[in-house]
N, C-alpha and C. Protein backbone atom coordinates (compact mmCIF):
# COMPACT_ATOMS: atom_id res chain seq x y z
N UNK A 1 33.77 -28.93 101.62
CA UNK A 1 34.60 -30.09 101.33
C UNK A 1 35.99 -29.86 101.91
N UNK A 2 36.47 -30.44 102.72
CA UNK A 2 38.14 -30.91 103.60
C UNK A 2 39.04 -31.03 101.99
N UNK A 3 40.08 -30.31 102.37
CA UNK A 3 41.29 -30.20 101.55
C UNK A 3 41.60 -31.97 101.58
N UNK A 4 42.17 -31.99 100.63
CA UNK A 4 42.85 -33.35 100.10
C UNK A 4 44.74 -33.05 99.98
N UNK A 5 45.26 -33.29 100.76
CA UNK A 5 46.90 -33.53 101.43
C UNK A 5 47.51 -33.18 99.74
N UNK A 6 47.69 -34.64 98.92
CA UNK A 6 48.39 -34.78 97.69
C UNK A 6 47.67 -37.09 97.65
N UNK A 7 47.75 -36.91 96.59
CA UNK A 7 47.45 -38.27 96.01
C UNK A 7 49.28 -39.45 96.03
N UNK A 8 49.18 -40.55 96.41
CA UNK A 8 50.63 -40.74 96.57
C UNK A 8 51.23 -41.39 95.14
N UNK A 9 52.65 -41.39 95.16
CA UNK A 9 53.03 -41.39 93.99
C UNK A 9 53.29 -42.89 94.00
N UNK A 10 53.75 -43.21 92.86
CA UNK A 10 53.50 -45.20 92.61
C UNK A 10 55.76 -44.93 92.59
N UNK A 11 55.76 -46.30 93.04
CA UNK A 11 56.87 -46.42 94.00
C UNK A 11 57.28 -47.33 92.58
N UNK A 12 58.89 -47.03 92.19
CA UNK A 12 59.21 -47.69 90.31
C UNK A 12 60.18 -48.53 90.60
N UNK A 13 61.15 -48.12 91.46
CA UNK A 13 62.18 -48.92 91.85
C UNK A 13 62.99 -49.11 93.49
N UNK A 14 63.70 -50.38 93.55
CA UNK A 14 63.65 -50.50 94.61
C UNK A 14 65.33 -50.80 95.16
N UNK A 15 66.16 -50.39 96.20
CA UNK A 15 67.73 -51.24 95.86
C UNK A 15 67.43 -51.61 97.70
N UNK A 16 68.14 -52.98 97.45
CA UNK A 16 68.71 -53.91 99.06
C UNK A 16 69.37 -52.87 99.71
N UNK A 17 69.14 -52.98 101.24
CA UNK A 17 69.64 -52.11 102.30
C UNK A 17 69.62 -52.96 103.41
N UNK A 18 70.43 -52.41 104.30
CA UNK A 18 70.10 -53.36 105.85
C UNK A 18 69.48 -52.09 106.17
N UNK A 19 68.24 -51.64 105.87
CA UNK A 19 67.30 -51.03 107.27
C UNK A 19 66.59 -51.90 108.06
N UNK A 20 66.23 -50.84 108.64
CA UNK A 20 65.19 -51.63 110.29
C UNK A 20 63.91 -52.07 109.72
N UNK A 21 63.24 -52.26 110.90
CA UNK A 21 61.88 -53.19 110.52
C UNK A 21 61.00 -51.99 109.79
N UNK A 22 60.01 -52.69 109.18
CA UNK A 22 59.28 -53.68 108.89
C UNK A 22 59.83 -54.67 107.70
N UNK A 23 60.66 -53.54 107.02
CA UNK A 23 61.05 -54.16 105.60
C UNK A 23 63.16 -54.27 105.65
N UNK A 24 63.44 -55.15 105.10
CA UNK A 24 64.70 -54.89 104.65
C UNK A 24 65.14 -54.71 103.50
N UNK A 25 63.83 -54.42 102.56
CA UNK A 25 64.08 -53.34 101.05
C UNK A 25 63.74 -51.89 101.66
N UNK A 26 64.72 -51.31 101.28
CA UNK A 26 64.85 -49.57 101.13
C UNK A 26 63.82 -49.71 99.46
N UNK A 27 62.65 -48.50 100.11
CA UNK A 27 62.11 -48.40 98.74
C UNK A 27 61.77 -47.25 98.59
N UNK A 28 61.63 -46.45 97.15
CA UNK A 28 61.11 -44.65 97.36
C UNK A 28 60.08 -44.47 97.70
N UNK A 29 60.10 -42.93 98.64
CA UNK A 29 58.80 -42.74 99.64
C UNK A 29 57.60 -42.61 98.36
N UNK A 30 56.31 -43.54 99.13
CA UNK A 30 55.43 -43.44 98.50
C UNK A 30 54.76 -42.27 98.59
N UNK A 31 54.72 -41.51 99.39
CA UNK A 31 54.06 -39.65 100.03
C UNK A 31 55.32 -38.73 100.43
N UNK A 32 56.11 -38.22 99.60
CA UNK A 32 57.35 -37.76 99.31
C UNK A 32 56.48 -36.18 99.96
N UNK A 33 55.35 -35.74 99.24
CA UNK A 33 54.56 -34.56 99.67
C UNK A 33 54.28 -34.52 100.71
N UNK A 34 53.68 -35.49 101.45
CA UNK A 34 52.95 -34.64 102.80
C UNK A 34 53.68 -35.86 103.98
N UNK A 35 54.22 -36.57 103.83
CA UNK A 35 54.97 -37.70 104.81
C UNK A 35 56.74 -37.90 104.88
N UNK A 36 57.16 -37.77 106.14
CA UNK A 36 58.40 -37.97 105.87
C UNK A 36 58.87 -39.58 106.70
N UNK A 37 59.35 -40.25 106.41
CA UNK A 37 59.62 -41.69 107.30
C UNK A 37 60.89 -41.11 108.10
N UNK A 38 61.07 -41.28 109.61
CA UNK A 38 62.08 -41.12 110.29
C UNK A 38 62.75 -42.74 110.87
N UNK A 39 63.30 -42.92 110.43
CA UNK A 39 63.83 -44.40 110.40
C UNK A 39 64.79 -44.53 111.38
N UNK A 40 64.04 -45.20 112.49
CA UNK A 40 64.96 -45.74 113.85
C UNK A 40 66.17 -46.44 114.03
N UNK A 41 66.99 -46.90 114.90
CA UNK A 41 67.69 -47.71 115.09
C UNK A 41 67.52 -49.22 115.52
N UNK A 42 65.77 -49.27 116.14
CA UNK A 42 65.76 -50.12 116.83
C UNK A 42 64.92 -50.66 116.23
N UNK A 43 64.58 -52.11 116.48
CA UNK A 43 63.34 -52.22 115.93
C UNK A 43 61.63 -51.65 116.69
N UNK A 44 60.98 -51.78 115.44
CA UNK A 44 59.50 -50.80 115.47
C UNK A 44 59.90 -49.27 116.36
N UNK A 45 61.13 -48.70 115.58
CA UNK A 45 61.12 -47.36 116.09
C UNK A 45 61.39 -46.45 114.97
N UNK A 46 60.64 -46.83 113.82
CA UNK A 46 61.01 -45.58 112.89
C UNK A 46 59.13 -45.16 112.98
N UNK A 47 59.08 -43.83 112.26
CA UNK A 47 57.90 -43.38 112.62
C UNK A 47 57.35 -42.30 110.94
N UNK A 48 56.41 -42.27 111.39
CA UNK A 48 56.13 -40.85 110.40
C UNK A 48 55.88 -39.61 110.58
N UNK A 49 56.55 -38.56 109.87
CA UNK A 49 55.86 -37.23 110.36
C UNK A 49 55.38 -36.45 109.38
N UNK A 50 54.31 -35.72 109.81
CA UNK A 50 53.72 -34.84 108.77
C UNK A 50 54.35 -33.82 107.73
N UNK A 51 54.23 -33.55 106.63
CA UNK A 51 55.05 -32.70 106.23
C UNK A 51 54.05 -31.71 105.36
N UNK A 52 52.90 -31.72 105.66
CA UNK A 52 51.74 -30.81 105.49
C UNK A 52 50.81 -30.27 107.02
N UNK A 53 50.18 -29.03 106.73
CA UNK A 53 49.11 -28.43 107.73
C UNK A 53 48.12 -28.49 107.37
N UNK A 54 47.61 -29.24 107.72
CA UNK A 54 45.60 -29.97 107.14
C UNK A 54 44.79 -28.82 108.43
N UNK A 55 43.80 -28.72 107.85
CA UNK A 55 42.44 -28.22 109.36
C UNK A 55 41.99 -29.57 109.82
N UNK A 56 41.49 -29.55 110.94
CA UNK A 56 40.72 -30.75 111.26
C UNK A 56 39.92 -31.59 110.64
N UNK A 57 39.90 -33.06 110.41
CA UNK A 57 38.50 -33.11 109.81
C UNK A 57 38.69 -33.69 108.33
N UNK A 58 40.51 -32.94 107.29
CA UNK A 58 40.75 -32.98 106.51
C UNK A 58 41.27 -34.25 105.79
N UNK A 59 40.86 -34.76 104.42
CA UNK A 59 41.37 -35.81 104.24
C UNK A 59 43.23 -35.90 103.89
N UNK A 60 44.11 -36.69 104.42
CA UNK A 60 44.98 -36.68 104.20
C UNK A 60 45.89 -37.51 103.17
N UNK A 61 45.40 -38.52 102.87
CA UNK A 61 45.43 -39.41 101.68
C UNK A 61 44.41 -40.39 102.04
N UNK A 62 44.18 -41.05 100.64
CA UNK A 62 43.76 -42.17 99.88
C UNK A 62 44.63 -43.07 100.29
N UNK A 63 43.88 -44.30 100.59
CA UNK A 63 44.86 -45.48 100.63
C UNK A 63 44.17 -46.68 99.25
N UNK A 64 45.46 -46.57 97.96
CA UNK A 64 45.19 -47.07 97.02
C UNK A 64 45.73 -48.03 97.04
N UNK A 65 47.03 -48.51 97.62
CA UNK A 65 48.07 -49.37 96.96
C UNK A 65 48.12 -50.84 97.75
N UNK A 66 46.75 -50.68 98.65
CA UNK A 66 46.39 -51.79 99.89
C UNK A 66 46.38 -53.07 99.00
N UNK A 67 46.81 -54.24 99.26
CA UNK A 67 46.09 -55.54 98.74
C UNK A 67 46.10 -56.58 100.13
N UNK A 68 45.23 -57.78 99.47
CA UNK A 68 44.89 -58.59 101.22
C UNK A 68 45.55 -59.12 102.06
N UNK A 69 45.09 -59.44 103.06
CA UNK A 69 46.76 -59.68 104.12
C UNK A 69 45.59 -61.12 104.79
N UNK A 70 46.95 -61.71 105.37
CA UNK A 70 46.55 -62.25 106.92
C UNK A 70 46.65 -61.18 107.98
N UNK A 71 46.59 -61.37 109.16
CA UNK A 71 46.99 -60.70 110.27
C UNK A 71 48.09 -60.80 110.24
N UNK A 72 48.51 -59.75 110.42
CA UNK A 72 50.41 -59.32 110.63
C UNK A 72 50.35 -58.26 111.25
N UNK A 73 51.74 -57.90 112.11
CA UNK A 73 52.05 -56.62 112.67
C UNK A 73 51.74 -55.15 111.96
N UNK A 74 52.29 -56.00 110.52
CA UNK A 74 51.74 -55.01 109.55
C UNK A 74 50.35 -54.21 108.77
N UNK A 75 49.73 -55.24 109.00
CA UNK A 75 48.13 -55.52 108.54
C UNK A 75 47.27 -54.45 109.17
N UNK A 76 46.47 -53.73 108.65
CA UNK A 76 45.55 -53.23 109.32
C UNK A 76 44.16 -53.77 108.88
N UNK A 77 43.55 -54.19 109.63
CA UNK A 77 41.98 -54.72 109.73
C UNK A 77 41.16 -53.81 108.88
N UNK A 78 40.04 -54.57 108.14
CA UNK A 78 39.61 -53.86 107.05
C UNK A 78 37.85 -54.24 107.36
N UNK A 79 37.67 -55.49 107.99
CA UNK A 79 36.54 -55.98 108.35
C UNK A 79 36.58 -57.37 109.38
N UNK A 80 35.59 -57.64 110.02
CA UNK A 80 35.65 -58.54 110.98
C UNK A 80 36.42 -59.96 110.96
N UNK A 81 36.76 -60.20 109.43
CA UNK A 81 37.83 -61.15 109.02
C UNK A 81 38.74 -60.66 107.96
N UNK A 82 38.91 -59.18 107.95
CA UNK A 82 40.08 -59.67 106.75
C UNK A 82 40.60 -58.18 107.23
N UNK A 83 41.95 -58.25 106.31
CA UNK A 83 43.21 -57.64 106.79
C UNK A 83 43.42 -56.83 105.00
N UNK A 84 44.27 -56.02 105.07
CA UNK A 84 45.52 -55.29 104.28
C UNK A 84 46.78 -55.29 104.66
N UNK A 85 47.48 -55.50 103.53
CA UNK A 85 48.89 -54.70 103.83
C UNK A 85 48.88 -53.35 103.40
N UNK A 86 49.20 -52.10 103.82
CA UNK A 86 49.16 -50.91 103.06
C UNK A 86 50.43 -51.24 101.62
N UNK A 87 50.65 -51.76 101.71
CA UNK A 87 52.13 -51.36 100.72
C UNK A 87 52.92 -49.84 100.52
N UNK A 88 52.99 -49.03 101.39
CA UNK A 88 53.06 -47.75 101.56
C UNK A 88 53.94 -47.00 102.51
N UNK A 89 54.16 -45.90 102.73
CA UNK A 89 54.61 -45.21 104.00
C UNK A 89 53.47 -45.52 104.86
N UNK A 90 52.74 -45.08 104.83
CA UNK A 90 51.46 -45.37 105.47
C UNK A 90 51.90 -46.17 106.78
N UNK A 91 52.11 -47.72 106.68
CA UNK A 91 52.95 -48.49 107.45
C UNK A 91 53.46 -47.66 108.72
N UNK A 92 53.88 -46.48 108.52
CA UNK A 92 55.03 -45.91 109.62
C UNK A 92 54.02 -45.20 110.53
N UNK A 93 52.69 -45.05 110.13
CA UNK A 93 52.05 -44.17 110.95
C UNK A 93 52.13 -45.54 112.58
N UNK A 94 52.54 -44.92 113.77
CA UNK A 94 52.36 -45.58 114.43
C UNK A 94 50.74 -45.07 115.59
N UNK A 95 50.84 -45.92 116.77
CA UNK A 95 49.94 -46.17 117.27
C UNK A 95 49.89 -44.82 118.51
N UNK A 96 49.07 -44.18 118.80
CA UNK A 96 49.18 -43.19 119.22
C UNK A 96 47.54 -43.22 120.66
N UNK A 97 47.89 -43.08 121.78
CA UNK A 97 46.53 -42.81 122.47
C UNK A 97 45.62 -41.63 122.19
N UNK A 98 46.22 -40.57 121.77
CA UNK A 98 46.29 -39.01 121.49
C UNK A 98 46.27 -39.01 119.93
N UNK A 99 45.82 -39.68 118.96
CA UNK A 99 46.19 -39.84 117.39
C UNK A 99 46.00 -38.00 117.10
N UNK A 100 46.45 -38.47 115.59
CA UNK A 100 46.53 -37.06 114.64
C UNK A 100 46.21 -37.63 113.66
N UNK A 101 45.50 -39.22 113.30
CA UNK A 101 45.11 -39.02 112.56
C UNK A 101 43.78 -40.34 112.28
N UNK A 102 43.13 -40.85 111.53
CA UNK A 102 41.97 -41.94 111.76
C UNK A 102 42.04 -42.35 110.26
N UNK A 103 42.18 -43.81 110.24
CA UNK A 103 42.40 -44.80 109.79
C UNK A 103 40.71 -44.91 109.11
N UNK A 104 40.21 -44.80 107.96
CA UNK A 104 39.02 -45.08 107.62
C UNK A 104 38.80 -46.24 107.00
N UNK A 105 38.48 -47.49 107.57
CA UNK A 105 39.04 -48.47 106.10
C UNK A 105 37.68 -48.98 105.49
N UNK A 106 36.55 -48.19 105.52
CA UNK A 106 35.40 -48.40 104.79
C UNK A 106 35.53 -47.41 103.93
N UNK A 107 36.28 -46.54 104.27
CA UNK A 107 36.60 -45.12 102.42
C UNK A 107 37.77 -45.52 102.12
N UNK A 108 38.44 -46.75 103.30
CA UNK A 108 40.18 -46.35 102.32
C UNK A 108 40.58 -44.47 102.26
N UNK A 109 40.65 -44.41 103.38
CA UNK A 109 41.35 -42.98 103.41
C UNK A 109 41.75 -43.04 104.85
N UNK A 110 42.56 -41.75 104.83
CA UNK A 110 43.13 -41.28 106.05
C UNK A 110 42.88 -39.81 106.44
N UNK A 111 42.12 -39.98 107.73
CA UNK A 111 41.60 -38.19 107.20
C UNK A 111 42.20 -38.03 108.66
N UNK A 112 42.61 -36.60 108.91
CA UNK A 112 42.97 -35.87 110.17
C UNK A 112 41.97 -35.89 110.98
N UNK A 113 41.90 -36.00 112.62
CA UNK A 113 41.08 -36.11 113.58
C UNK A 113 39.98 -34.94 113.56
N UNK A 114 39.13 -35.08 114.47
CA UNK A 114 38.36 -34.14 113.98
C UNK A 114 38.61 -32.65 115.05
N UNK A 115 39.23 -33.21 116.21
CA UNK A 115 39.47 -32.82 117.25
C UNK A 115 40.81 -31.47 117.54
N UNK A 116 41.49 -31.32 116.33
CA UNK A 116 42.44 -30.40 115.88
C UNK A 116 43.24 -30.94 114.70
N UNK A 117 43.93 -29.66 114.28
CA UNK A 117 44.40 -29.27 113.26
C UNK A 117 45.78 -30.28 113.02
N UNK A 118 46.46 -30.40 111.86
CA UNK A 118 47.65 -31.04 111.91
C UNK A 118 48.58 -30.16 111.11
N UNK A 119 49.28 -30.32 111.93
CA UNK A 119 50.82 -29.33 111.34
C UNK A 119 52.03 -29.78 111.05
N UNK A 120 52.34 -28.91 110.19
CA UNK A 120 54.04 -29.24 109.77
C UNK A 120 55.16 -30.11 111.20
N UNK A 121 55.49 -31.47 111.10
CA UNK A 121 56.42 -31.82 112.10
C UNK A 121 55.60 -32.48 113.11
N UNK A 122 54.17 -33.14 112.97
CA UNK A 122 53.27 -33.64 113.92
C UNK A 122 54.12 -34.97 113.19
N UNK A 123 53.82 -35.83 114.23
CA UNK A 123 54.25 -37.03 114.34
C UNK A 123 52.89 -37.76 113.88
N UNK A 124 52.87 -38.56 112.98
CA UNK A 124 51.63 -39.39 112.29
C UNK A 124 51.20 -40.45 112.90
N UNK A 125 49.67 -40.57 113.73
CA UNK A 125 49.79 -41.61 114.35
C UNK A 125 48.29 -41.67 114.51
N UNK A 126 47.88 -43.12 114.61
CA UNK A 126 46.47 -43.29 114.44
C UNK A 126 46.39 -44.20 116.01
N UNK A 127 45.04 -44.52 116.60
CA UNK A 127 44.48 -45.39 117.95
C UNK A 127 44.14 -47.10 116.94
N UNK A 128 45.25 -47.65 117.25
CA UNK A 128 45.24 -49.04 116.99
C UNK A 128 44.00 -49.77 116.66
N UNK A 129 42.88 -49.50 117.99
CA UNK A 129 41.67 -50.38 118.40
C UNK A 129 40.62 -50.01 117.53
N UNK A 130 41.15 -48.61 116.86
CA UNK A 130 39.90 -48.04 115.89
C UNK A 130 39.81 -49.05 114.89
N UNK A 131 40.92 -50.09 114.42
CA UNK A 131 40.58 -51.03 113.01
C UNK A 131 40.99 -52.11 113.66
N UNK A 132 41.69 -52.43 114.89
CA UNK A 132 42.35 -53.52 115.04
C UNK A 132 41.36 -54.74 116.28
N UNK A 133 40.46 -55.56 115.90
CA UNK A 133 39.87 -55.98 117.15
C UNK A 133 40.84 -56.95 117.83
N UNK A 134 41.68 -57.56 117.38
CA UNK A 134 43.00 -58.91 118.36
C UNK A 134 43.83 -58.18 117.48
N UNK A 135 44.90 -57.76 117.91
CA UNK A 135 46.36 -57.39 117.70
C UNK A 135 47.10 -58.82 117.40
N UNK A 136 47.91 -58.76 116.35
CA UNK A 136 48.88 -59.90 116.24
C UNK A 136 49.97 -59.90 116.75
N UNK A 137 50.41 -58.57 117.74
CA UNK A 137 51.81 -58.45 118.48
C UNK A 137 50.85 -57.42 119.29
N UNK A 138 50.38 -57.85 120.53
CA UNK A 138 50.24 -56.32 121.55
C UNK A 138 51.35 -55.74 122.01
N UNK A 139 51.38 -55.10 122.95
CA UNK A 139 52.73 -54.04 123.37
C UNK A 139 52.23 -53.04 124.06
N UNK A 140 53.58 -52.44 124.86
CA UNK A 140 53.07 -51.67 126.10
C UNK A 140 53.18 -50.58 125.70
N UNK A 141 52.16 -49.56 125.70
CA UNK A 141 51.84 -48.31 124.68
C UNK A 141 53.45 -47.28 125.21
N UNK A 142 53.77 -46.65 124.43
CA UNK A 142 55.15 -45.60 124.96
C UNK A 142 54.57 -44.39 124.33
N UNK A 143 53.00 -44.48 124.06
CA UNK A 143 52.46 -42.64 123.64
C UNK A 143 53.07 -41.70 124.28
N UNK A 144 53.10 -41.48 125.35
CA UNK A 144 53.22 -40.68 126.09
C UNK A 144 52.16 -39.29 126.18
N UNK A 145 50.58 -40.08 126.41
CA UNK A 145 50.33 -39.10 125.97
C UNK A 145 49.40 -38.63 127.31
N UNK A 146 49.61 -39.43 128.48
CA UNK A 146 49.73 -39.03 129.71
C UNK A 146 48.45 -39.97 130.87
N UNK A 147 48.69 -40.11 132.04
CA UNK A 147 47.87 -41.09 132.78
C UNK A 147 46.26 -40.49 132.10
N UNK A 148 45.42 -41.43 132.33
CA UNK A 148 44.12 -41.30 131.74
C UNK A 148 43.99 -41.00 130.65
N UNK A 149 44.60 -40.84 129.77
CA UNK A 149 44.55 -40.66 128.48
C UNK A 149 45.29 -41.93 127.91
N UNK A 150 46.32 -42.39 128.10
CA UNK A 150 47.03 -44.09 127.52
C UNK A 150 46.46 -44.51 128.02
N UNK A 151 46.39 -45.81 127.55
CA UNK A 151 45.55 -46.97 127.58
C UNK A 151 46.38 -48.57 128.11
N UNK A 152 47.78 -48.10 128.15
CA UNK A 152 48.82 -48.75 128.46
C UNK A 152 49.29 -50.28 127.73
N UNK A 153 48.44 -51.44 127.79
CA UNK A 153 48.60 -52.66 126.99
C UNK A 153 47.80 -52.37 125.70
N UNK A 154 48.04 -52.39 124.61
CA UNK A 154 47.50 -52.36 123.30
C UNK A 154 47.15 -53.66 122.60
N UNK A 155 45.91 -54.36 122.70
CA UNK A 155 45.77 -55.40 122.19
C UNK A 155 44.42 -56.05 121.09
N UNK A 156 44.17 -54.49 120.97
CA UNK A 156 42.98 -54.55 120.27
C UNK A 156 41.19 -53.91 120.83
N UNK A 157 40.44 -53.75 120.25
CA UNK A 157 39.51 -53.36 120.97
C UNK A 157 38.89 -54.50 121.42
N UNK A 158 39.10 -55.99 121.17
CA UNK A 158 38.53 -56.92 121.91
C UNK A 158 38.19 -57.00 123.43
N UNK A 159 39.60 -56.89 123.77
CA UNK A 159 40.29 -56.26 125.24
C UNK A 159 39.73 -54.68 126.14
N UNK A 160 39.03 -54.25 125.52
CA UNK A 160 39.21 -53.13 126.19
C UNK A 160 37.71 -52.97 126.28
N UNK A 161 37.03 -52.05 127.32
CA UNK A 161 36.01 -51.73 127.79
C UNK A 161 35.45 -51.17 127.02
N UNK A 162 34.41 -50.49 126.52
CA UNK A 162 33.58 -49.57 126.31
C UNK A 162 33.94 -48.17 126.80
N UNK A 163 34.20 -47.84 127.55
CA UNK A 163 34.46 -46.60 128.27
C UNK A 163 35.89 -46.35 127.92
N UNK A 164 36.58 -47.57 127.64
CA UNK A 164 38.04 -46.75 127.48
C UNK A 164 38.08 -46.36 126.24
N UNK A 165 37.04 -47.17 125.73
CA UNK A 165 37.24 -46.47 123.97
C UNK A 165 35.86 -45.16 123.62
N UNK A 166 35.02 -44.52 124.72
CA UNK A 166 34.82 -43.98 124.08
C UNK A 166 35.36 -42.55 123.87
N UNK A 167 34.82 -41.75 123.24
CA UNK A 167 35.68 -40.58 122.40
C UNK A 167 36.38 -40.87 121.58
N UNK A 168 36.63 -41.95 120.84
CA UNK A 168 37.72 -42.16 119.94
C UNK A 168 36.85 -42.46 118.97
N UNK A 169 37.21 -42.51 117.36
CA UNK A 169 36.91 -42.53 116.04
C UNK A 169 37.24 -44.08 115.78
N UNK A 170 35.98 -45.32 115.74
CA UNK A 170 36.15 -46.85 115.28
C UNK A 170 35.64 -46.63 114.33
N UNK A 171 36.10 -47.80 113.78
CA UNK A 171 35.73 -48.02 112.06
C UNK A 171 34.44 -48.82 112.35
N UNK A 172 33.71 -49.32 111.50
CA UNK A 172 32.56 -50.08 111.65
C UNK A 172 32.44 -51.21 111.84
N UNK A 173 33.36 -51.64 111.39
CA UNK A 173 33.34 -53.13 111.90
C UNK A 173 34.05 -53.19 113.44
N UNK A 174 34.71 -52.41 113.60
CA UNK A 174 34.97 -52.65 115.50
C UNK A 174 33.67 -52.04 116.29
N UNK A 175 32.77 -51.08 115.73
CA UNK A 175 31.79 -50.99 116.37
C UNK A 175 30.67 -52.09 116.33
N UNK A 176 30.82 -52.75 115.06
CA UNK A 176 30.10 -54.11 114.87
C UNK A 176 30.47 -55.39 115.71
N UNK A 177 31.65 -55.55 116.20
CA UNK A 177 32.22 -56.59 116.55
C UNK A 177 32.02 -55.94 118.23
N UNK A 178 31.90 -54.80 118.60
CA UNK A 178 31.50 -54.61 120.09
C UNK A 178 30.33 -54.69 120.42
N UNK A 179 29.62 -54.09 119.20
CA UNK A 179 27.83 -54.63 119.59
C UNK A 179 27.61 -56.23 120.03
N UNK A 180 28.40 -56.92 119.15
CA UNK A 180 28.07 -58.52 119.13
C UNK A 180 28.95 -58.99 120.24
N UNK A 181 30.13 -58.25 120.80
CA UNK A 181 30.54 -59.04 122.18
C UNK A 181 29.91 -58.79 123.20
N UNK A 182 29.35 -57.47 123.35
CA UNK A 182 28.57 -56.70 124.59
C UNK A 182 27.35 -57.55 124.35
N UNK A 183 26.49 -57.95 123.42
CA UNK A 183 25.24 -58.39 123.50
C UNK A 183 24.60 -60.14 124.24
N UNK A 184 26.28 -60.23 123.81
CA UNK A 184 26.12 -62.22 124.38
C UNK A 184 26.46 -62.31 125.69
């Protein structure tokens, strides 16, 4: 059985701030243990970083505090029509070609790749297309995680080939929703 990170703590109070996006409530970190939020200047440039060393493979949190969304920037896809908001740090994990980490949203968890280890000061970041089939804001990937490996326009796995996604960790319903576009 994969180590379990820490369970996140329930968030009590909240005070007005002018921070950056997503939110303009400053609220206490929901994963104070194993997540730190690095909060940008710009907009969609604050991020998350690890503040635990998982082995591969390992679960890193539970995602409890989800309730239903439309599609939003914020939203992560949960099934072929419906959405979440995390209500969480979680939120900060950004989009990564190279992730450190996979988005499960049939366990509601977040477990570390299987592909290596995660360490103290890794930057938290999951592959968009694994939950997302149409993006509600695409964007030009800034992974940096090098030619043939980025994927460059991020717009969902609708968009993208078969081949560019394989090796990567989809949730089931994007593997469901590629069976049924590839088949027609």
């Amino acid at each position: 059985m994969a180590p379990i990170a820490v369970q996140p703590t329930t968030a009590t109070a909240s005070t007005t701030t002018t921070a950056v996006l997503p939110t303009s409530i400053e609220t206490p970190p929901t994963h104070p243990d194993i997540l730190r939020v690095d909060r940008g200047t710009k907009a969609f440039s604050s991020s998350a970083v690890s503040l635990v060393s998982l082995p591969a493979g390992s679960l890193f949190a539970k995602i409890t505090t989800a309730t239903p969304s439309k599609k939003a920037y914020t939203s992560v896809q949960t099934g072929a029509n419906s959405h979440i908001e995390l209500n969480s740090d979680l939120v900060y994990c950004n989009h990564s070609c190279n992730p450190s980490l996979n988005f499960d949203m049939g366990k509601m968890e977040v477990r570390v790749v299987d592909d290596r280890d995660l360490k103290v000061g890794d930057q938290l970041t999951f592959f968009y297309p694994s939950s997302e089939w149409d993006m509600d804001q695409p964007f030009q990937c800034n992974c940096g995680a090098g030619e043939g490996v980025c994927k460059g326009v991020i717009d969902g796995a609708k968009r993208m080939d078969r081949k560019d996604l394989e090796g990567y960790w989809l949730n089931d319903h994007i593997k469901e929703l590629l069976q049924e576009r590839d088949s027609s």
